[in-house]
C-alpha atoms as a PDB file:
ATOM      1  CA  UNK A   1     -18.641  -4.466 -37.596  1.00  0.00           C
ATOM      2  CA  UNK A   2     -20.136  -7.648 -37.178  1.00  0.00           C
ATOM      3  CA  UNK A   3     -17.310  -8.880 -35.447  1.00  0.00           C
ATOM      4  CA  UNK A   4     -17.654  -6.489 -32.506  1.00  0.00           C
ATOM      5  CA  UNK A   5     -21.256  -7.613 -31.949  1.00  0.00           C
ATOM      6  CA  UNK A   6     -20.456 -10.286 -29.009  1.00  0.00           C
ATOM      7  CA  UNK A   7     -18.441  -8.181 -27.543  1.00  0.00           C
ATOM      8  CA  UNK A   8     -20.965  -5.052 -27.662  1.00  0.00           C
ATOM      9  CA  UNK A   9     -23.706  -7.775 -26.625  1.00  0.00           C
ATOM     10  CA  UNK A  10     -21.447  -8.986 -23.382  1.00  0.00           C
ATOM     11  CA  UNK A  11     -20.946  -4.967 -22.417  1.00  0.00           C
ATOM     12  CA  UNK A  12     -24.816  -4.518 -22.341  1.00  0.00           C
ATOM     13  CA  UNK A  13     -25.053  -7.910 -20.460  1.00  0.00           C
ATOM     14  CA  UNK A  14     -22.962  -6.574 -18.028  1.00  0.00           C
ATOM     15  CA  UNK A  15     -24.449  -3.462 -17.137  1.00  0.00           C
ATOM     16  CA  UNK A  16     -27.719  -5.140 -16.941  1.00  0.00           C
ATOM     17  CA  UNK A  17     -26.686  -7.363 -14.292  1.00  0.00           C
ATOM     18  CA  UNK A  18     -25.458  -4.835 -12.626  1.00  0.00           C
ATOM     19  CA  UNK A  19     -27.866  -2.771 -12.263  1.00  0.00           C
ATOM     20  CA  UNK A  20     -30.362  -5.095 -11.887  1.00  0.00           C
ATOM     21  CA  UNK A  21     -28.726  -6.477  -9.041  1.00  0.00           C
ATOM     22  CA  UNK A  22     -28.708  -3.082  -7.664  1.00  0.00           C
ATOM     23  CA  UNK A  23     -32.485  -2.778  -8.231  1.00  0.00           C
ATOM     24  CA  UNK A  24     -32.398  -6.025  -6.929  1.00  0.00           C
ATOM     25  CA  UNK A  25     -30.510  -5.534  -3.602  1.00  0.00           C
ATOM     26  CA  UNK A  26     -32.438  -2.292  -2.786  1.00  0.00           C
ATOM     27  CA  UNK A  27     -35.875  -4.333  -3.408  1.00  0.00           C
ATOM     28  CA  UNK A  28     -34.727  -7.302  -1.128  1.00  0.00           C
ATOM     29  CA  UNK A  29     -32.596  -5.941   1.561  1.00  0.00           C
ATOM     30  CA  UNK A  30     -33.652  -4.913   5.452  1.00  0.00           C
ATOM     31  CA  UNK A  31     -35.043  -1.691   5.184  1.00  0.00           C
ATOM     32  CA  UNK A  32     -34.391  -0.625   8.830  1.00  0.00           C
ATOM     33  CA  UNK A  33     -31.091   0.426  10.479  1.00  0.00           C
ATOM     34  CA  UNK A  34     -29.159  -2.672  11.674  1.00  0.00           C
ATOM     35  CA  UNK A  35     -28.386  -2.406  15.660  1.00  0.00           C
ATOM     36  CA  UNK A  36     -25.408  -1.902  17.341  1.00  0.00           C
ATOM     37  CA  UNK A  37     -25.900  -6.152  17.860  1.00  0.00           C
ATOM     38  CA  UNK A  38     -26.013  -6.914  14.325  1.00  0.00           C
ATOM     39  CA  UNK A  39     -23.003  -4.940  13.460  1.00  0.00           C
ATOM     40  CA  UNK A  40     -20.702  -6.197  16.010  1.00  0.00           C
ATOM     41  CA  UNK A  41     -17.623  -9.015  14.963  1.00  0.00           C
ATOM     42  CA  UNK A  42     -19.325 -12.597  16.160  1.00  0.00           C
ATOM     43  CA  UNK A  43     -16.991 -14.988  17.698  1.00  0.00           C
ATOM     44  CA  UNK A  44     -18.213 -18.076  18.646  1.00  0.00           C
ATOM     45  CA  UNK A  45     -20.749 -16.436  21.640  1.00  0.00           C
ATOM     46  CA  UNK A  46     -17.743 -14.607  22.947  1.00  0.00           C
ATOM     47  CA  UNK A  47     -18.203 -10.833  23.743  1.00  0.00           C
ATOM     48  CA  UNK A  48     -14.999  -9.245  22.386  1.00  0.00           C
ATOM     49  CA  UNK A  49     -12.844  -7.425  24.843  1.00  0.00           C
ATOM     50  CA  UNK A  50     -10.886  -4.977  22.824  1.00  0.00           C
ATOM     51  CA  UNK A  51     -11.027  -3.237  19.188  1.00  0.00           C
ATOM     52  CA  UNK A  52     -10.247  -4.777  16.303  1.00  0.00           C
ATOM     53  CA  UNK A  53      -6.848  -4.115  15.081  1.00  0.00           C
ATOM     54  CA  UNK A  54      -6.703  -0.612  12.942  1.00  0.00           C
ATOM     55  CA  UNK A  55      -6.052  -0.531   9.393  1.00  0.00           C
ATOM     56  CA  UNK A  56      -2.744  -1.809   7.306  1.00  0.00           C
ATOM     57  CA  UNK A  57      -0.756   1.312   6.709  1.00  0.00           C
ATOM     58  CA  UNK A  58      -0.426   1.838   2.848  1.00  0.00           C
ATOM     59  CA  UNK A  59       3.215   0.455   3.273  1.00  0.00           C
ATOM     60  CA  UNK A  60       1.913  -3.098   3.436  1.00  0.00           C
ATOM     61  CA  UNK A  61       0.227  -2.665  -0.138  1.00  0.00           C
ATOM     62  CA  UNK A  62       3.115  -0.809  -1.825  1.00  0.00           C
ATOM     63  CA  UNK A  63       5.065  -4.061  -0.808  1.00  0.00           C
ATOM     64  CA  UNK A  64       2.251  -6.281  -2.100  1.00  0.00           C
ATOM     65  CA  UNK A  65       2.880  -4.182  -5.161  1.00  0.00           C
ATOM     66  CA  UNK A  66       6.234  -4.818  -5.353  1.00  0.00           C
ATOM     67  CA  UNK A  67       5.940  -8.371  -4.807  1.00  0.00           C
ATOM     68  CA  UNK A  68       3.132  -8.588  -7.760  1.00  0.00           C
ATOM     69  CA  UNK A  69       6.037  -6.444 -10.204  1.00  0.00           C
ATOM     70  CA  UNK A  70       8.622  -8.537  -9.899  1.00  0.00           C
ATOM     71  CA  UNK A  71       6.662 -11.986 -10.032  1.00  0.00           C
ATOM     72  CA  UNK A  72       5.331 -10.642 -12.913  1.00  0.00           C
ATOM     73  CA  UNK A  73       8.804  -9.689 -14.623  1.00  0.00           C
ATOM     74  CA  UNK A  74       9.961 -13.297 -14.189  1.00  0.00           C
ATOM     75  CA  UNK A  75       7.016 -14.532 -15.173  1.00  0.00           C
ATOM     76  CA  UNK A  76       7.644 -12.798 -18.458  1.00  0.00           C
ATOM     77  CA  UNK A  77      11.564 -13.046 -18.745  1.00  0.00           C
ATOM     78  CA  UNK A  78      11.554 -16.956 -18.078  1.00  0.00           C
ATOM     79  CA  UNK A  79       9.945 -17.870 -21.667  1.00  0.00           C
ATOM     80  CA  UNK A  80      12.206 -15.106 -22.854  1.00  0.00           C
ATOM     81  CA  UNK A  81      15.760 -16.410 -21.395  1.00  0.00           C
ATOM     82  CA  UNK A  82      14.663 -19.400 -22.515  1.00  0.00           C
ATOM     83  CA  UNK A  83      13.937 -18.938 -26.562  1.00  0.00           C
ATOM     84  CA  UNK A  84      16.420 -15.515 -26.573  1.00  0.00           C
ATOM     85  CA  UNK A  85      19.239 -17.296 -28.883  1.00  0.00           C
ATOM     86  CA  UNK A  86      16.906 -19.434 -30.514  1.00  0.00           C
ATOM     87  CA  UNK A  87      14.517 -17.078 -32.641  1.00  0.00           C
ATOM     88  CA  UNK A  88      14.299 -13.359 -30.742  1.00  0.00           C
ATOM     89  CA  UNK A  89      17.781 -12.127 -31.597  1.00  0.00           C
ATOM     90  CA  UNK A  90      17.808  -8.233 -31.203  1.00  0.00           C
ATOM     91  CA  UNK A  91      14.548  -7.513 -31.615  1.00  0.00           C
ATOM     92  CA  UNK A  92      13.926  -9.771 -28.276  1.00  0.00           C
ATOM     93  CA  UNK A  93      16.676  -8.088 -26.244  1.00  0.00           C
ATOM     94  CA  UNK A  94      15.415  -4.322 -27.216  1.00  0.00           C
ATOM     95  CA  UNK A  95      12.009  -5.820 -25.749  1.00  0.00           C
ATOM     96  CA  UNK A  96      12.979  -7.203 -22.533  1.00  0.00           C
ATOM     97  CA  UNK A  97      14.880  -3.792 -21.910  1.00  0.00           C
ATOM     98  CA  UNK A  98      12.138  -2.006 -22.368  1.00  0.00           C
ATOM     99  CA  UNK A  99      10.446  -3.863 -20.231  1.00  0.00           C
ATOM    100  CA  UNK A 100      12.364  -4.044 -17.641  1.00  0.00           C
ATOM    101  CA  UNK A 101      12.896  -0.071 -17.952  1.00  0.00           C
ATOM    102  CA  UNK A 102       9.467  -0.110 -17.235  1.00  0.00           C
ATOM    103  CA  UNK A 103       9.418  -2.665 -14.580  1.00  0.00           C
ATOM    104  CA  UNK A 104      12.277  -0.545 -12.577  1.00  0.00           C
ATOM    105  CA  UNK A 105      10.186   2.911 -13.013  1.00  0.00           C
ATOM    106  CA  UNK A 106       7.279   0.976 -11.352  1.00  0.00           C
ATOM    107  CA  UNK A 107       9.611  -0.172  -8.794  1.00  0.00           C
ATOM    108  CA  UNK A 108      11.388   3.531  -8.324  1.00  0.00           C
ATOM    109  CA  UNK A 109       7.827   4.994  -8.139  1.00  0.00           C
ATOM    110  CA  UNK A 110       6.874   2.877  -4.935  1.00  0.00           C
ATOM    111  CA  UNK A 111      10.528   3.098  -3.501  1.00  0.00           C
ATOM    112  CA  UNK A 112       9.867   6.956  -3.059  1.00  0.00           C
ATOM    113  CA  UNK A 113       6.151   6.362  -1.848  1.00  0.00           C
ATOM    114  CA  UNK A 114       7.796   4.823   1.126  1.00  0.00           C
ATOM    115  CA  UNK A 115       7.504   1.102   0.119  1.00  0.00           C
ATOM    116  CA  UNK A 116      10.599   0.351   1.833  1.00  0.00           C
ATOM    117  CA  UNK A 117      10.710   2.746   4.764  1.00  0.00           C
ATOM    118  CA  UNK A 118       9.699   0.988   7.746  1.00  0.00           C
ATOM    119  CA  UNK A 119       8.921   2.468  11.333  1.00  0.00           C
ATOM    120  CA  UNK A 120       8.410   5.990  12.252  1.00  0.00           C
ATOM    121  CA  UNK A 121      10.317   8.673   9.877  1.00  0.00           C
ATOM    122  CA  UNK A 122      13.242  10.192  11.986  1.00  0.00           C
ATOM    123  CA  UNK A 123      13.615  13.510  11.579  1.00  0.00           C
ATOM    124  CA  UNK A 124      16.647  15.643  12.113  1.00  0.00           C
ATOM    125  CA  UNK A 125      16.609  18.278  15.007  1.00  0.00           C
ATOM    126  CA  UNK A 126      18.093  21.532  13.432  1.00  0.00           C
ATOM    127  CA  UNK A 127      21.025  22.161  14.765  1.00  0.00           C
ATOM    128  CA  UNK A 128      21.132  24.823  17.656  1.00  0.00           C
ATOM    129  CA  UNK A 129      23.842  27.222  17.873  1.00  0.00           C
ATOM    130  CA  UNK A 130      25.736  26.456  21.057  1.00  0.00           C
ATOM    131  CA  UNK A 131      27.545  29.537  22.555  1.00  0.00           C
ATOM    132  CA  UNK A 132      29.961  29.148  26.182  1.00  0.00           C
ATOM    133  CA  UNK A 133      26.823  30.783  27.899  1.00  0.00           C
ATOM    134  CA  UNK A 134      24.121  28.481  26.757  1.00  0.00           C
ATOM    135  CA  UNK A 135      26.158  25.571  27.566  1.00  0.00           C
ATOM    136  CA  UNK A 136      27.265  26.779  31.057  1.00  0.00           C
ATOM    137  CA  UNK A 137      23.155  27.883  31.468  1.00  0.00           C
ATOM    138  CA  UNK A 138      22.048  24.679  30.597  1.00  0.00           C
ATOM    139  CA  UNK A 139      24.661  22.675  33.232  1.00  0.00           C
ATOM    140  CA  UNK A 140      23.825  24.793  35.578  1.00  0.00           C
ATOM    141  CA  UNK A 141      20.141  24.396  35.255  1.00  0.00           C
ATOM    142  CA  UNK A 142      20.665  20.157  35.325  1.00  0.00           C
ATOM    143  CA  UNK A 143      19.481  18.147  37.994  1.00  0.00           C
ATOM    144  CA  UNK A 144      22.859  18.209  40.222  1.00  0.00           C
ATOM    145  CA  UNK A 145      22.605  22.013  40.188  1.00  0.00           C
ATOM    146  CA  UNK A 146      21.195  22.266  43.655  1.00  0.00           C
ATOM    147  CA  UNK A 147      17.968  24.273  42.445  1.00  0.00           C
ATOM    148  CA  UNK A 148      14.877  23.611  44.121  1.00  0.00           C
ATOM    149  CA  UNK A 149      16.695  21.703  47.097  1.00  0.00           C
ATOM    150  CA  UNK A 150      15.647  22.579  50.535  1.00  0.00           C
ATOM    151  CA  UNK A 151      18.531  24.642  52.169  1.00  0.00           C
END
């Protein structure tokens, strides 16, 4: 038990700064609303003449994400390739597969999250039955049909 007392004492440390820098922050800060002055961007004096640019779509993480996986994997398969005949034998190759089983589930999760779609989804138009009638309607009815021309 005695071991666990520094980290029990570094919890409690923790959530004392934290809450006393909430106390803190609520003690200290402006107490009034800020104006529409004080919450607009600053640039150097200048007045800004359009909107800041909206949001990254959630695409741009789930490509950080993938980045961050696969960093990570050779991060942790470099030291492996590198002592694998040495000392790791089978035990090291049943690791790095499961590993990179889990690696490629990560990567198979964000892949159907849309990680890698870019641009606007295209959607397929049902397809509409076409008869002799509708076709010959729908000529008819173009722009070279003569409707709506003064006679």
């Amino acid at each position: 038990m005695e071991s666990y007392l520094p980290i029990l004492l570094l919890g409690v440390l923790g959530f004392l700064f934290a809450s006393l820098s909430f106390v803190a922050s609520s003690l200290l800060g402006p107490r009034k609303k800020a104006t529409a002055a004080k919450v607009a961007p600053y640039e150097c004096g200048i007045v800004p003449d359009k909107e800041p640019p909206q949001r990254f779509p959630v695409r741009f993480y789930l490509v950080a994400m993938i980045f961050i996986i696969f960093d990570i994997e050779i991060v942790f398969l470099y030291p492996w390739a590198v002592i694998y005949r040495s000392s790791l034998g089978a035990f090291g190759l049943v690791e790095v597969l499961v590993f990179a089983a889990v690696v490629l589930v990560s990567f198979i999760y964000l892949v159907s999250n849309g990680a890698l779609n870019w641009g606007p989804v295209k959607r397929l138009q049902p397809a509409s039955s076409r008869t002799t009638r509708s076709t010959v309607t729908r000529v008819s009815a173009g722009p070279d049909s003569g409707a709506g021309r003064a006679a």
